[in-house]
C-alpha atoms as a PDB file:
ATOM      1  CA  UNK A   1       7.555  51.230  -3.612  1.00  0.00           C
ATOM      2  CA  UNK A   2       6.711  47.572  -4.440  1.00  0.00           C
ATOM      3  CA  UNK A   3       7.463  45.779  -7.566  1.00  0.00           C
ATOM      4  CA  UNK A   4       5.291  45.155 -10.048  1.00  0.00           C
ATOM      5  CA  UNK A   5       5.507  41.270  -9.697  1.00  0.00           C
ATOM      6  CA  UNK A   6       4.784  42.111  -6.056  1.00  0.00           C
ATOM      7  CA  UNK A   7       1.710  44.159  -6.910  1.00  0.00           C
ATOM      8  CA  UNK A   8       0.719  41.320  -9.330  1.00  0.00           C
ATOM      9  CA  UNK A   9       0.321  38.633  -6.869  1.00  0.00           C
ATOM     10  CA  UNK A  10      -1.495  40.608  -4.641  1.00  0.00           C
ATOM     11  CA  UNK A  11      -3.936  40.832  -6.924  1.00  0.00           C
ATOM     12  CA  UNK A  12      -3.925  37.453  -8.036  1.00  0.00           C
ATOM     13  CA  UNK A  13      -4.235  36.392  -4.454  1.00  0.00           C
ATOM     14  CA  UNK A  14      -7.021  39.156  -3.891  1.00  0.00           C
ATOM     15  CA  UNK A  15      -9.295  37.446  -7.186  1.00  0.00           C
ATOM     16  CA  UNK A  16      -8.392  34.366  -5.103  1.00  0.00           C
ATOM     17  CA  UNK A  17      -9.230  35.602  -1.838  1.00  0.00           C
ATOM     18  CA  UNK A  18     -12.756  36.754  -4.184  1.00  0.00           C
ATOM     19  CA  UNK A  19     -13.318  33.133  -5.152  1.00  0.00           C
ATOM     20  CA  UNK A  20     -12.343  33.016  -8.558  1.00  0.00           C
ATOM     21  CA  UNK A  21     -11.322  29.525  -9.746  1.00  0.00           C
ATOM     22  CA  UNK A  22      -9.318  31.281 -12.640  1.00  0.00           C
ATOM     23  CA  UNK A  23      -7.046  32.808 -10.811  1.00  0.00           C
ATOM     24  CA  UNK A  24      -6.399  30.007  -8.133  1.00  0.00           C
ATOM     25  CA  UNK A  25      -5.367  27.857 -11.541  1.00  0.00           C
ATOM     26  CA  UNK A  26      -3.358  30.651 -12.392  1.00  0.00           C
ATOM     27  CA  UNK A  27      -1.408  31.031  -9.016  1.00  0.00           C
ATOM     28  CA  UNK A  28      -0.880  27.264  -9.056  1.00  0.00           C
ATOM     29  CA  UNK A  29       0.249  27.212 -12.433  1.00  0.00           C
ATOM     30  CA  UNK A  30       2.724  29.795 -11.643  1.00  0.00           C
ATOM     31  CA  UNK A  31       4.077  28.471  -8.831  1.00  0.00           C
ATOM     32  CA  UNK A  32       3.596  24.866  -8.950  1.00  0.00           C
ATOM     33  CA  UNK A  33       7.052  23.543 -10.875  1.00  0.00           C
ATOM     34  CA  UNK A  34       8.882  25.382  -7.926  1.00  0.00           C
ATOM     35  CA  UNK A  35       6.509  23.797  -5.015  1.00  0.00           C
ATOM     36  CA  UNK A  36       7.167  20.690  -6.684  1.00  0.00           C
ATOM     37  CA  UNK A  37      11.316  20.450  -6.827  1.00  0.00           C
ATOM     38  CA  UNK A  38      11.732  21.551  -3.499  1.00  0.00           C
ATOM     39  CA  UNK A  39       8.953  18.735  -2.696  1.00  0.00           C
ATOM     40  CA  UNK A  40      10.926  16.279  -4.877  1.00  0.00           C
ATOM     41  CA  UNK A  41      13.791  17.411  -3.853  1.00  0.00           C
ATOM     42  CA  UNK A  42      12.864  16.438   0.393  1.00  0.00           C
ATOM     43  CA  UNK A  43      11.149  13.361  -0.368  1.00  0.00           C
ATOM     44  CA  UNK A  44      13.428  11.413  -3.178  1.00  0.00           C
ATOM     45  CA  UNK A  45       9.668  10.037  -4.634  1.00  0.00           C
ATOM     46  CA  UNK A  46       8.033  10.883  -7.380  1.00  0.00           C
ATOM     47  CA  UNK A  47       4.229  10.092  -6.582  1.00  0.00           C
ATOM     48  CA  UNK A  48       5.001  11.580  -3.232  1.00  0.00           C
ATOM     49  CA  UNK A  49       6.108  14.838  -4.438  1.00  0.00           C
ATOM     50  CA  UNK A  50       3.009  15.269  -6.489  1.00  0.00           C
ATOM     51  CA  UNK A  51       0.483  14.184  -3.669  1.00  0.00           C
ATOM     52  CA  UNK A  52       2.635  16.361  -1.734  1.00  0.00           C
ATOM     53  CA  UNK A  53       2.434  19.705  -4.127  1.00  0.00           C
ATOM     54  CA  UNK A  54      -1.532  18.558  -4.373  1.00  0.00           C
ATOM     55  CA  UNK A  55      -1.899  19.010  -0.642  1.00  0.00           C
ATOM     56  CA  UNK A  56       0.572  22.233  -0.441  1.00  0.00           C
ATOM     57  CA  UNK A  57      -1.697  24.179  -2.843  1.00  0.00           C
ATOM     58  CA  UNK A  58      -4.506  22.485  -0.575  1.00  0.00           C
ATOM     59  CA  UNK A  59      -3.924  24.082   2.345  1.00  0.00           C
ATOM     60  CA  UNK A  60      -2.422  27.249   0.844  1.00  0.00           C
ATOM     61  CA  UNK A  61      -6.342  28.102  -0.464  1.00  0.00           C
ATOM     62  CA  UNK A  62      -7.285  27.422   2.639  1.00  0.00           C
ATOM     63  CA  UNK A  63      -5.092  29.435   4.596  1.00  0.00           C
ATOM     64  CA  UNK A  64      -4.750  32.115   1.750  1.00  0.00           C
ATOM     65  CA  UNK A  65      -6.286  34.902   3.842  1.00  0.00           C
ATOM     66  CA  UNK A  66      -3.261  34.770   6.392  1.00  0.00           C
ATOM     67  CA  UNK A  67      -0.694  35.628   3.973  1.00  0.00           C
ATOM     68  CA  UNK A  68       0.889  38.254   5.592  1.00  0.00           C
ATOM     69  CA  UNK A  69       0.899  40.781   1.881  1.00  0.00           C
ATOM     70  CA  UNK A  70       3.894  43.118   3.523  1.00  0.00           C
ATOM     71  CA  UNK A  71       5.757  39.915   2.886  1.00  0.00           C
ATOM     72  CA  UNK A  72       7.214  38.017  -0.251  1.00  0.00           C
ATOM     73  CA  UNK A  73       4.605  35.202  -1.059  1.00  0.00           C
ATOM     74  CA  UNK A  74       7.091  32.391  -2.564  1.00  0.00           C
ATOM     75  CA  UNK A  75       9.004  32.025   0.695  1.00  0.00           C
ATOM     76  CA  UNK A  76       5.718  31.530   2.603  1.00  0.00           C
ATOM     77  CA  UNK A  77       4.031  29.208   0.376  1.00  0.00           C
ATOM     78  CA  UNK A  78       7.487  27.095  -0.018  1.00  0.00           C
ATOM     79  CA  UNK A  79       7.582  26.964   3.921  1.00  0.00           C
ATOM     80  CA  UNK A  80       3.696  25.357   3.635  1.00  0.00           C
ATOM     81  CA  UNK A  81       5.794  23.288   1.043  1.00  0.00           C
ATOM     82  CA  UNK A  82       8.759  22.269   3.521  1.00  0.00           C
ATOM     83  CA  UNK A  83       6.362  21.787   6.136  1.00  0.00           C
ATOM     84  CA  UNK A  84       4.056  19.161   3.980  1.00  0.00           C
ATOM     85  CA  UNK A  85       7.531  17.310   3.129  1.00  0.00           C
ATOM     86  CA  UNK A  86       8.890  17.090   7.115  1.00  0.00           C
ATOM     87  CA  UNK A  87       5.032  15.978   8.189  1.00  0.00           C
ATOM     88  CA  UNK A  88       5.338  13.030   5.322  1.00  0.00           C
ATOM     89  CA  UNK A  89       9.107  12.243   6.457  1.00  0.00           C
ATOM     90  CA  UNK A  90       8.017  11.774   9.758  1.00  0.00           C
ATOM     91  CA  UNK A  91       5.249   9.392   9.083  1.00  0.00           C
ATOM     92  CA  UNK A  92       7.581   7.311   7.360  1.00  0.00           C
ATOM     93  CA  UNK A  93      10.032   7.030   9.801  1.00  0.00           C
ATOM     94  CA  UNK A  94       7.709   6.027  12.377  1.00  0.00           C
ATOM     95  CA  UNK A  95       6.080   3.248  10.001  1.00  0.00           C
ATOM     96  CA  UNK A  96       7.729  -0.160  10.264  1.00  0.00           C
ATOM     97  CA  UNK A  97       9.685  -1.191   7.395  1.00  0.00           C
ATOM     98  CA  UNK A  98       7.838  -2.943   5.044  1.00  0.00           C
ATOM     99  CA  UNK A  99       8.507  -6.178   2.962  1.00  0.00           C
ATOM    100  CA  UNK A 100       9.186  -5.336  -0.399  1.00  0.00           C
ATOM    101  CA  UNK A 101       6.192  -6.244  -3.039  1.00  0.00           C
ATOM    102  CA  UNK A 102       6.197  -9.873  -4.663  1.00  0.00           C
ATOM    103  CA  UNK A 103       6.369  -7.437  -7.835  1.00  0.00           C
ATOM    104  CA  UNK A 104       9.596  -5.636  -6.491  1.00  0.00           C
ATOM    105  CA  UNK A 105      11.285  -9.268  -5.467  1.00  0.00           C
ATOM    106  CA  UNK A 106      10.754 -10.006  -9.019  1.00  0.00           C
ATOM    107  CA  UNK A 107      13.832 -10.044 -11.318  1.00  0.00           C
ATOM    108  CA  UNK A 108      14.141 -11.184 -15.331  1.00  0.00           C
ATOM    109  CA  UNK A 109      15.359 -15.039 -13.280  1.00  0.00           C
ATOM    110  CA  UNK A 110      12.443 -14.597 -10.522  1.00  0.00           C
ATOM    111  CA  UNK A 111      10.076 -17.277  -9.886  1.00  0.00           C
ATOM    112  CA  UNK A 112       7.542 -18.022 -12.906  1.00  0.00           C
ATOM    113  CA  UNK A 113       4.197 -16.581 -12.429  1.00  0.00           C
ATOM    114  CA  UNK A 114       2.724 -19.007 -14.766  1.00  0.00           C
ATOM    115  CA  UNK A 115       3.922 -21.811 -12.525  1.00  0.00           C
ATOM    116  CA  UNK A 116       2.686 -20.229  -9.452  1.00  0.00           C
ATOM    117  CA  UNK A 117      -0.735 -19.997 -10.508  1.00  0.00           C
ATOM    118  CA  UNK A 118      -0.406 -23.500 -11.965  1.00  0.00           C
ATOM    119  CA  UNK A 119       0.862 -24.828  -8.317  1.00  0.00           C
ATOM    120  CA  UNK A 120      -2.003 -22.742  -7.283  1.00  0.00           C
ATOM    121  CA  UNK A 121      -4.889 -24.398  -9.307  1.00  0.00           C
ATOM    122  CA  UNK A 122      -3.496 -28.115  -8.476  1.00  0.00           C
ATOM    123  CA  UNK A 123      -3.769 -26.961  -4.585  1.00  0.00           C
ATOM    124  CA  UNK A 124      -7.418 -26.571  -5.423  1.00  0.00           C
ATOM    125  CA  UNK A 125      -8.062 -29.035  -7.336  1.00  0.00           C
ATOM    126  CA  UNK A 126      -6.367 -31.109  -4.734  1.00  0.00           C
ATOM    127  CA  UNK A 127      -8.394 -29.695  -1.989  1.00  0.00           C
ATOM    128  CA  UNK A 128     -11.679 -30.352  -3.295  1.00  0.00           C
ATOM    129  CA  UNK A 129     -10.854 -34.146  -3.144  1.00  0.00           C
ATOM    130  CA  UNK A 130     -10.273 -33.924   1.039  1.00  0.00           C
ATOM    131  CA  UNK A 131     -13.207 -34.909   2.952  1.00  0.00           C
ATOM    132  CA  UNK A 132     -15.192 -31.860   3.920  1.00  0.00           C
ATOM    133  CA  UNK A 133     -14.258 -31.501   7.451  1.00  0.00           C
ATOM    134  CA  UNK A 134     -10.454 -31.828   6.133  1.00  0.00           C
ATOM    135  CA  UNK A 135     -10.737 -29.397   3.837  1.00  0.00           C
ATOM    136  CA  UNK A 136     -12.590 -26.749   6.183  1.00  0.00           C
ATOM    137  CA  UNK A 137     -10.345 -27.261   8.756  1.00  0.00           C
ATOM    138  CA  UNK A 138      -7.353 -27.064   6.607  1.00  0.00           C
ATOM    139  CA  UNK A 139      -9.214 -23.766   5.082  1.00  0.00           C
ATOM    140  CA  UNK A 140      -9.596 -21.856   8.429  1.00  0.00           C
ATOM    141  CA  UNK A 141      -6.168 -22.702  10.176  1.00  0.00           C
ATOM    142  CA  UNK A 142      -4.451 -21.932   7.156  1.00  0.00           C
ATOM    143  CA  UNK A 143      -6.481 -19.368   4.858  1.00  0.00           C
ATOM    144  CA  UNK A 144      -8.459 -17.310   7.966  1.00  0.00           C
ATOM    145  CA  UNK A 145      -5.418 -18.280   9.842  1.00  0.00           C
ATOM    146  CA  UNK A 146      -7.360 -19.380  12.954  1.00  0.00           C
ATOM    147  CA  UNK A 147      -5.929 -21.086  15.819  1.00  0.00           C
ATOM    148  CA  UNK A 148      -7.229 -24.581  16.722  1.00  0.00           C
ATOM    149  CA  UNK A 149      -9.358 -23.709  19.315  1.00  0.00           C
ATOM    150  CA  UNK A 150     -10.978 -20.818  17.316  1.00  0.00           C
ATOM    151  CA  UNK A 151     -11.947 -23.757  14.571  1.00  0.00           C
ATOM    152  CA  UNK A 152     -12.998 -26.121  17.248  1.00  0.00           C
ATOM    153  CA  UNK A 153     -15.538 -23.646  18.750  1.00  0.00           C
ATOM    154  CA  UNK A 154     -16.345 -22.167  14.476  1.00  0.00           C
ATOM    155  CA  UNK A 155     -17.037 -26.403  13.855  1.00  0.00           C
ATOM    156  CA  UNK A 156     -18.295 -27.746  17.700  1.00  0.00           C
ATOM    157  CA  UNK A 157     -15.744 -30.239  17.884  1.00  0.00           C
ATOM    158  CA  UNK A 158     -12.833 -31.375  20.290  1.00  0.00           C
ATOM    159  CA  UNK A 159      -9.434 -29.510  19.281  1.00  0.00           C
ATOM    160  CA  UNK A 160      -7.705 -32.870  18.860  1.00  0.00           C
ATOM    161  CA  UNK A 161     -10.065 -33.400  16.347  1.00  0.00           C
ATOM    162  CA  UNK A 162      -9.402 -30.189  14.532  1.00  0.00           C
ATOM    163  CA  UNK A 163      -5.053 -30.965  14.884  1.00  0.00           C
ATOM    164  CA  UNK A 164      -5.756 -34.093  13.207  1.00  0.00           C
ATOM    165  CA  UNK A 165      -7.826 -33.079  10.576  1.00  0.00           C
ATOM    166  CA  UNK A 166      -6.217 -30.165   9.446  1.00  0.00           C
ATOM    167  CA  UNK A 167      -2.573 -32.333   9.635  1.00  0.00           C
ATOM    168  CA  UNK A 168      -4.521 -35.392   7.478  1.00  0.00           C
ATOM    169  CA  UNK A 169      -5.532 -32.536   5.193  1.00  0.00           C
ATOM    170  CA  UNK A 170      -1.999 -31.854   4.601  1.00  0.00           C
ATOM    171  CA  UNK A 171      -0.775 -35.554   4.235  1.00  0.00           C
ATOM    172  CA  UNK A 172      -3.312 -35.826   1.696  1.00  0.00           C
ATOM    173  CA  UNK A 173      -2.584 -32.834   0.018  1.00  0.00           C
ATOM    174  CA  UNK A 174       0.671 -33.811  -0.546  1.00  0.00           C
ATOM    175  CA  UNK A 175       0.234 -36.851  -1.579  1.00  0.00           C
ATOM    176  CA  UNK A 176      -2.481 -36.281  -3.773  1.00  0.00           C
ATOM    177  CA  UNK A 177       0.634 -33.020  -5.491  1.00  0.00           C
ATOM    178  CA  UNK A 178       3.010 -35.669  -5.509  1.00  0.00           C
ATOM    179  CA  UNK A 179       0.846 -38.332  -7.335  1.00  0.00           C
ATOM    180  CA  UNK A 180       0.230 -35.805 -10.243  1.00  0.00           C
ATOM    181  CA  UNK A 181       3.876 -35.311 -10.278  1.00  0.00           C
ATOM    182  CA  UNK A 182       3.012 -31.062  -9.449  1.00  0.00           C
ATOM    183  CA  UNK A 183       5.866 -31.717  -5.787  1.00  0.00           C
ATOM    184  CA  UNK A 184       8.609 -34.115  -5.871  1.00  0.00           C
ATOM    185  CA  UNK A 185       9.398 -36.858  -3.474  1.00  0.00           C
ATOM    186  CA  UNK A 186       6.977 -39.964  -2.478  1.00  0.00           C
ATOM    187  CA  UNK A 187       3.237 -39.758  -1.190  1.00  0.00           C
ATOM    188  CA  UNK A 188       4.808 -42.882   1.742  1.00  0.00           C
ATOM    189  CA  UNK A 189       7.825 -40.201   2.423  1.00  0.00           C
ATOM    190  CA  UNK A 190       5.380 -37.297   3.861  1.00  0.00           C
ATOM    191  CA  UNK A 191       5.476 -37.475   8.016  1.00  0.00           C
ATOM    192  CA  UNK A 192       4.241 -34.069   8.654  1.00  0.00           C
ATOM    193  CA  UNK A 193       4.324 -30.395   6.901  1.00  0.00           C
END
């Protein structure tokens, strides 16, 4: 004869099965701390663990009417659990490793923020005192990161044309940083960049 834990989730699973939202919360809340440490547990990452608990109890309403009820219901739903984890795993080990964050380089001694965006505002200013054709040059090669002979055919002019401009842009551009002191070394000591 079955248990009466057994006979309970049966039930609960039935009034799922019925499409009552109660007792879905109710088998997730029961279950859930369980689906989630064996989901922490495989994946070592908090925020994946939950999304991965979120898409365990997912597919478990989905699939709810194959639960096989001659069979314990934990081991089935922690198996949807596993399976969730090992899909996840996989996609990580097939995605190329990633840089770290500018956020996760940072360290108490990392690079000033305040500065950068400083630097950052002088580049602009600085810009918008190239002639126009520098500056849009300079803009697409190094911005929309297009090659020369994308920005020759984007302006209808010669790619020699669009070298030089786009390497006067940068002359200028330094030596305009240098002359308000925002780089070091002399505007006559810039060759190239």
């Amino acid at each position: 004869m079955s248990s009466p834990e057994i006979l309970d989730i049966r039930q609960l699973v039935e009034r799922c099965l019925e499409g009552d939202p109660i007792s879905m919360q109710e088998l997730i809340g029961r279950y859930r701390s369980r689906v989630f440490a064996l989901c922490y547990k495989m994946l070592g990452h908090l925020q994946d663990a939950e999304d991965t608990v979120q898409e365990t109890f997912f597919r478990v309403a989905k699939s709810l009417a194959r639960w096989d009820s001659t069979r314990d219901f934990e081991p089935w739903l922690l198996a949807i659990a596993g399976n969730r984890c090992r899909t996840l795993l996989a996609k990580r080990y097939k995605r190329p490793a990633h840089e770290p964050l500018i956020e996760e380089q940072l360290a108490d001694d990392g690079p000033d923020l305040q500065a950068a965006e400083i630097l950052a505002e002088e580049v602009r200013l600085a810009l918008r005192g190239l002639r126009m054709e520098y500056r849009r040059a300079f803009i697409l090669f190094h911005d929309h990161e297009m090659s020369y002979a994308e920005i020759a055919g984007e302006m209808q002019c010669p790619l020699g044309t669009v070298k030089t401009w786009v390497h006067r842009a940068r002359r200028e551009l330094i030596a305009c940083l240098q002359e308000r002191g925002v780089v070091g070394g002399a505007p006559h000591a810039v060759h190239s960049v």
